[in-house]
N, C-alpha and C. Protein backbone atom coordinates (compact mmCIF):
# COMPACT_ATOMS: atom_id res chain seq x y z
N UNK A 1 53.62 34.45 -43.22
CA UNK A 1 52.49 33.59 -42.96
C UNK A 1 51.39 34.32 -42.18
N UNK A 2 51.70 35.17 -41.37
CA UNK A 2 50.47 36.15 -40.82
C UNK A 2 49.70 36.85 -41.42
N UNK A 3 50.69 37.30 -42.28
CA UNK A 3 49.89 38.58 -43.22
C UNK A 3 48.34 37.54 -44.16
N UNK A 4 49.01 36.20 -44.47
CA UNK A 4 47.99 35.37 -45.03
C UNK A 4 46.85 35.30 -44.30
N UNK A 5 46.69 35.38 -43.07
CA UNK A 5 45.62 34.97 -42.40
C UNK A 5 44.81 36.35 -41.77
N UNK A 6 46.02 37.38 -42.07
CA UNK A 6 45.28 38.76 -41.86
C UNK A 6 45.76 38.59 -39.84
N UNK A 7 46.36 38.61 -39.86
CA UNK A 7 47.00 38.50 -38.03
C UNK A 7 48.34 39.27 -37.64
N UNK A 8 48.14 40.31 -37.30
CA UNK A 8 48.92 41.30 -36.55
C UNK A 8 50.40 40.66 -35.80
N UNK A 9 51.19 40.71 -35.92
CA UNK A 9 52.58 40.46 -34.79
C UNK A 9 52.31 41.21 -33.54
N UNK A 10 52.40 40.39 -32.17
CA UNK A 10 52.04 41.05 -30.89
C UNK A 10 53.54 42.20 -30.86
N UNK A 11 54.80 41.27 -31.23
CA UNK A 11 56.22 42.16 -30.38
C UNK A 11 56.56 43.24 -31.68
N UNK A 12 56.74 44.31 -31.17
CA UNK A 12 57.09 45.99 -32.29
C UNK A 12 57.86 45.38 -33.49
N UNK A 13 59.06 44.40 -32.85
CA UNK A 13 59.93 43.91 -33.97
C UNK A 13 60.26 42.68 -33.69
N UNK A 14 61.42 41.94 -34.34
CA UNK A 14 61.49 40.96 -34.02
C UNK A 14 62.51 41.00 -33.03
N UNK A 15 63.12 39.91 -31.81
CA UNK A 15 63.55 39.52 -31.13
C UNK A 15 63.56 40.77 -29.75
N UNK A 16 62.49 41.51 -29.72
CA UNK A 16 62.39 42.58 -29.08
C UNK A 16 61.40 41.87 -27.51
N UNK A 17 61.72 41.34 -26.94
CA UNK A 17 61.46 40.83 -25.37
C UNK A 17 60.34 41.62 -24.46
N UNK A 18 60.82 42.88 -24.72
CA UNK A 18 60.31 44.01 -24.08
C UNK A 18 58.83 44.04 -23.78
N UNK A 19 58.01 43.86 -25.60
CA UNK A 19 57.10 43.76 -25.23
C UNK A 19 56.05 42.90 -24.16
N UNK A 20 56.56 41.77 -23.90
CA UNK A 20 56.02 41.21 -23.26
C UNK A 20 56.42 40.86 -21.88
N UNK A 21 57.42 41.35 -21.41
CA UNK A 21 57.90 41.39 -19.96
C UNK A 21 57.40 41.25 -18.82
N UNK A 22 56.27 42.16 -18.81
CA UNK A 22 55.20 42.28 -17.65
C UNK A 22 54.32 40.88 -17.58
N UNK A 23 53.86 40.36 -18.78
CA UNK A 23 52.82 39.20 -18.67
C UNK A 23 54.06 38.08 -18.67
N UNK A 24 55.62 38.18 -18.89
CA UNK A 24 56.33 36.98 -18.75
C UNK A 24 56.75 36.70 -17.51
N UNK A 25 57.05 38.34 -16.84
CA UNK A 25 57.04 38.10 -15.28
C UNK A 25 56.13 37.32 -14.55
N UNK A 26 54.86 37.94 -14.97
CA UNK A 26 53.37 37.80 -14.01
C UNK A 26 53.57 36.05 -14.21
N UNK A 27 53.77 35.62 -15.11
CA UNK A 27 53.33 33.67 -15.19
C UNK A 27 53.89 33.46 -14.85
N UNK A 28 56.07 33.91 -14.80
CA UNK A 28 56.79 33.66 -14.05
C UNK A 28 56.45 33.16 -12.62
N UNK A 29 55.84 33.95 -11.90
CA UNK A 29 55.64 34.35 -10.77
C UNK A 29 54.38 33.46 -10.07
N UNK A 30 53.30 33.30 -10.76
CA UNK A 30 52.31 32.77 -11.11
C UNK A 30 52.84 31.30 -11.26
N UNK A 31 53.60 30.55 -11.65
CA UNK A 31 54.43 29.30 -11.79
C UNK A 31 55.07 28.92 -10.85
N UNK A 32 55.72 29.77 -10.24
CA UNK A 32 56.88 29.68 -9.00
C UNK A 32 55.59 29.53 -7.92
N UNK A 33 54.83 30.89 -7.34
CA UNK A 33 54.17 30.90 -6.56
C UNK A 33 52.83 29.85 -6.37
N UNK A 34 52.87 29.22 -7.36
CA UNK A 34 50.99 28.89 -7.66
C UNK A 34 51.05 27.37 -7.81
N UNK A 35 52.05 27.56 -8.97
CA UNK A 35 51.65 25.83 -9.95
C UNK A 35 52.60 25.02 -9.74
N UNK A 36 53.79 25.27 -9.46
CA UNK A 36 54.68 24.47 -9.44
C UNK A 36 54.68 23.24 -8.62
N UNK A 37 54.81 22.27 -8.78
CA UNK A 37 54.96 20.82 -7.81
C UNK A 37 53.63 21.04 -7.57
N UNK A 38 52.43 21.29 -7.94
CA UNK A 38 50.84 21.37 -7.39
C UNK A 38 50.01 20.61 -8.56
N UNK A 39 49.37 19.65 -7.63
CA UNK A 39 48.36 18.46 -8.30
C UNK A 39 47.13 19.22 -8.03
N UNK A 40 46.13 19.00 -9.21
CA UNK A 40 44.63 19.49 -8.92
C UNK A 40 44.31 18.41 -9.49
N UNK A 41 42.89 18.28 -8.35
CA UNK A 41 42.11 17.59 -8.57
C UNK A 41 40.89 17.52 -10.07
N UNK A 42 41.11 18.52 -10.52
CA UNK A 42 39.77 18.69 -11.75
C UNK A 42 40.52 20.26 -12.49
N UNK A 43 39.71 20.48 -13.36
CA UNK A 43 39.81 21.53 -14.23
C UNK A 43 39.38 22.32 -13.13
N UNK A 44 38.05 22.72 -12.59
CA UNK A 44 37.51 23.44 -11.67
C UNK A 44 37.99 23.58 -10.98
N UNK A 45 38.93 22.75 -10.19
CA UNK A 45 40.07 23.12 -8.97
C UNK A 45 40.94 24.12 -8.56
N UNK A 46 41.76 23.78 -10.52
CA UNK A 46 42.27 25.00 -10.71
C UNK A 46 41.68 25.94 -11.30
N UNK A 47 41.06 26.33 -11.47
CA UNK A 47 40.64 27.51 -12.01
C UNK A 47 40.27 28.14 -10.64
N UNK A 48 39.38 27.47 -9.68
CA UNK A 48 39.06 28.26 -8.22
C UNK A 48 40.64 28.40 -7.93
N UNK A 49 41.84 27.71 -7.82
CA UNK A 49 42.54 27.90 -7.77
C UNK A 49 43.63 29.45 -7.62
N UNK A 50 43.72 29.35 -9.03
CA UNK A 50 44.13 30.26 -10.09
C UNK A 50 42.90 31.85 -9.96
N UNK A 51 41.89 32.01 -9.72
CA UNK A 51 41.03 33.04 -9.30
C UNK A 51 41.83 33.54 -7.93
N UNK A 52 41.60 33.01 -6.66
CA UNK A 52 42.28 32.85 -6.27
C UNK A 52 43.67 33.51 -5.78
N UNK A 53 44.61 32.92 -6.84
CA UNK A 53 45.90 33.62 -7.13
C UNK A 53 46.01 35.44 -7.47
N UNK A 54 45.23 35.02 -8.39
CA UNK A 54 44.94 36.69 -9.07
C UNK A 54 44.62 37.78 -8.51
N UNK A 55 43.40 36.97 -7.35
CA UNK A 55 43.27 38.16 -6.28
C UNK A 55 43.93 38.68 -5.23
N UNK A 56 44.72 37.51 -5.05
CA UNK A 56 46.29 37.91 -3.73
C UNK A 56 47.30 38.58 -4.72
N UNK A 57 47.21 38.11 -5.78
CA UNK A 57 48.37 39.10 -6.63
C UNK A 57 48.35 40.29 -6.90
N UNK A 58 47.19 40.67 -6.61
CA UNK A 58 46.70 42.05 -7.25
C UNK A 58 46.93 43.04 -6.00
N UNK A 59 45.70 42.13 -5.13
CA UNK A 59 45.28 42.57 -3.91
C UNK A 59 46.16 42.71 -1.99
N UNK A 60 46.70 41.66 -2.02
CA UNK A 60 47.45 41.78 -0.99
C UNK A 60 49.03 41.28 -0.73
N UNK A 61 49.38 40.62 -2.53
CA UNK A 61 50.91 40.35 -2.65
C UNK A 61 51.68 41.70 -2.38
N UNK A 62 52.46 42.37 -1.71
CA UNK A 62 53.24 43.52 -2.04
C UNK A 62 54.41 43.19 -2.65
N UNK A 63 55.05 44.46 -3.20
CA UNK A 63 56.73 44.38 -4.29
C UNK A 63 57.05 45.39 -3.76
N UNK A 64 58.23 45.38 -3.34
CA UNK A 64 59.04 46.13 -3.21
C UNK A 64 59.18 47.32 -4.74
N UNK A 65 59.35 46.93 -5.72
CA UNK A 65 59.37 47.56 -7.10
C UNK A 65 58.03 48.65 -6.95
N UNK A 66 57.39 48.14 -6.05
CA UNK A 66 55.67 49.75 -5.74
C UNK A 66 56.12 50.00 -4.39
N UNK A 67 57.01 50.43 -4.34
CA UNK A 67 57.01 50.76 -2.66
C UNK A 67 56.40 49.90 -1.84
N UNK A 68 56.73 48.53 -1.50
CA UNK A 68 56.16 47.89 -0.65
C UNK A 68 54.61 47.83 -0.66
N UNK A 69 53.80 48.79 -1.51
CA UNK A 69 52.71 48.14 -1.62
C UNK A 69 52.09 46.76 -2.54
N UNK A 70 50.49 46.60 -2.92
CA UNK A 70 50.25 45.49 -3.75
C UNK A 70 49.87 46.28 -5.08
N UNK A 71 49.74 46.06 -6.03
CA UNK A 71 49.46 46.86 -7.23
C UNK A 71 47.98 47.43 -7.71
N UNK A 72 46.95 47.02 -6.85
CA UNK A 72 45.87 47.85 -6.41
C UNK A 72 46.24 49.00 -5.42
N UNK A 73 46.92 48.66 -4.10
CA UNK A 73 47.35 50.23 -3.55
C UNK A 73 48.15 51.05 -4.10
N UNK A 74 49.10 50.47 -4.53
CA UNK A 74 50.26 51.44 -5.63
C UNK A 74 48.93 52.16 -6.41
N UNK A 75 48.25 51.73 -7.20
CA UNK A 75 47.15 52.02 -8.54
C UNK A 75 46.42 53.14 -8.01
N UNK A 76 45.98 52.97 -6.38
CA UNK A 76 44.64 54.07 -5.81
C UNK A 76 45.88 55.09 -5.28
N UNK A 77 46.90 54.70 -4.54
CA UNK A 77 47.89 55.85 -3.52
C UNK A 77 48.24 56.91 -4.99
N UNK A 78 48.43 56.24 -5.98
CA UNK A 78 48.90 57.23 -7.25
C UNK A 78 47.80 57.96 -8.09
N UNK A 79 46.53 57.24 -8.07
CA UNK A 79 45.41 57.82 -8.76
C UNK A 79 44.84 59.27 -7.52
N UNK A 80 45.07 59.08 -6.20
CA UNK A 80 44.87 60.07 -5.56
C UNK A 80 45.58 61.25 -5.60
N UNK A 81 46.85 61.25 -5.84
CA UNK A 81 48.03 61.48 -5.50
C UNK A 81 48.36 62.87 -7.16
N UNK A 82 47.70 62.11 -8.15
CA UNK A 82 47.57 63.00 -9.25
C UNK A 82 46.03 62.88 -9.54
């Protein structure tokens, strides 16, 4: 049915997970941390919301999985670094 509409398959093969891990984590996480049990008032709410989120996620959430940094310092400590 894709090929009919001319539309690419996102995952390499089928039942292959892999590909999408990183963006299943991130909503994971994004769900747990953000949305869960949370009422907004308007569309606009969340979205200031959710902006928001993205920038503590990026910016000052740390993981242990980057050495305790957030994935902007992991990104610059390694872009210096090589």
């Amino acid at each position: 049915m894709l090929k009919e509409h001319n539309v690419t398959q996102s995952m390499s093969r089928k039942g292959n997970c892999l590909d999408n891990s990183c963006m299943e984590n991130f909503f994971g996480r994004l769900k747990v941390e953000m949305f869960f049990e949370e009422k907004f008032e308007s569309v606009n709410a969340f979205i200031d919301e959710l902006e928001e989120y993205i920038y503590y996620y990026n910016n000052k959430r740390i993981s242990l999985k980057l050495k305790g940094m957030s994935p902007v310092q992991y990104r610059t400590h390694y872009q210096i670094i090589n």
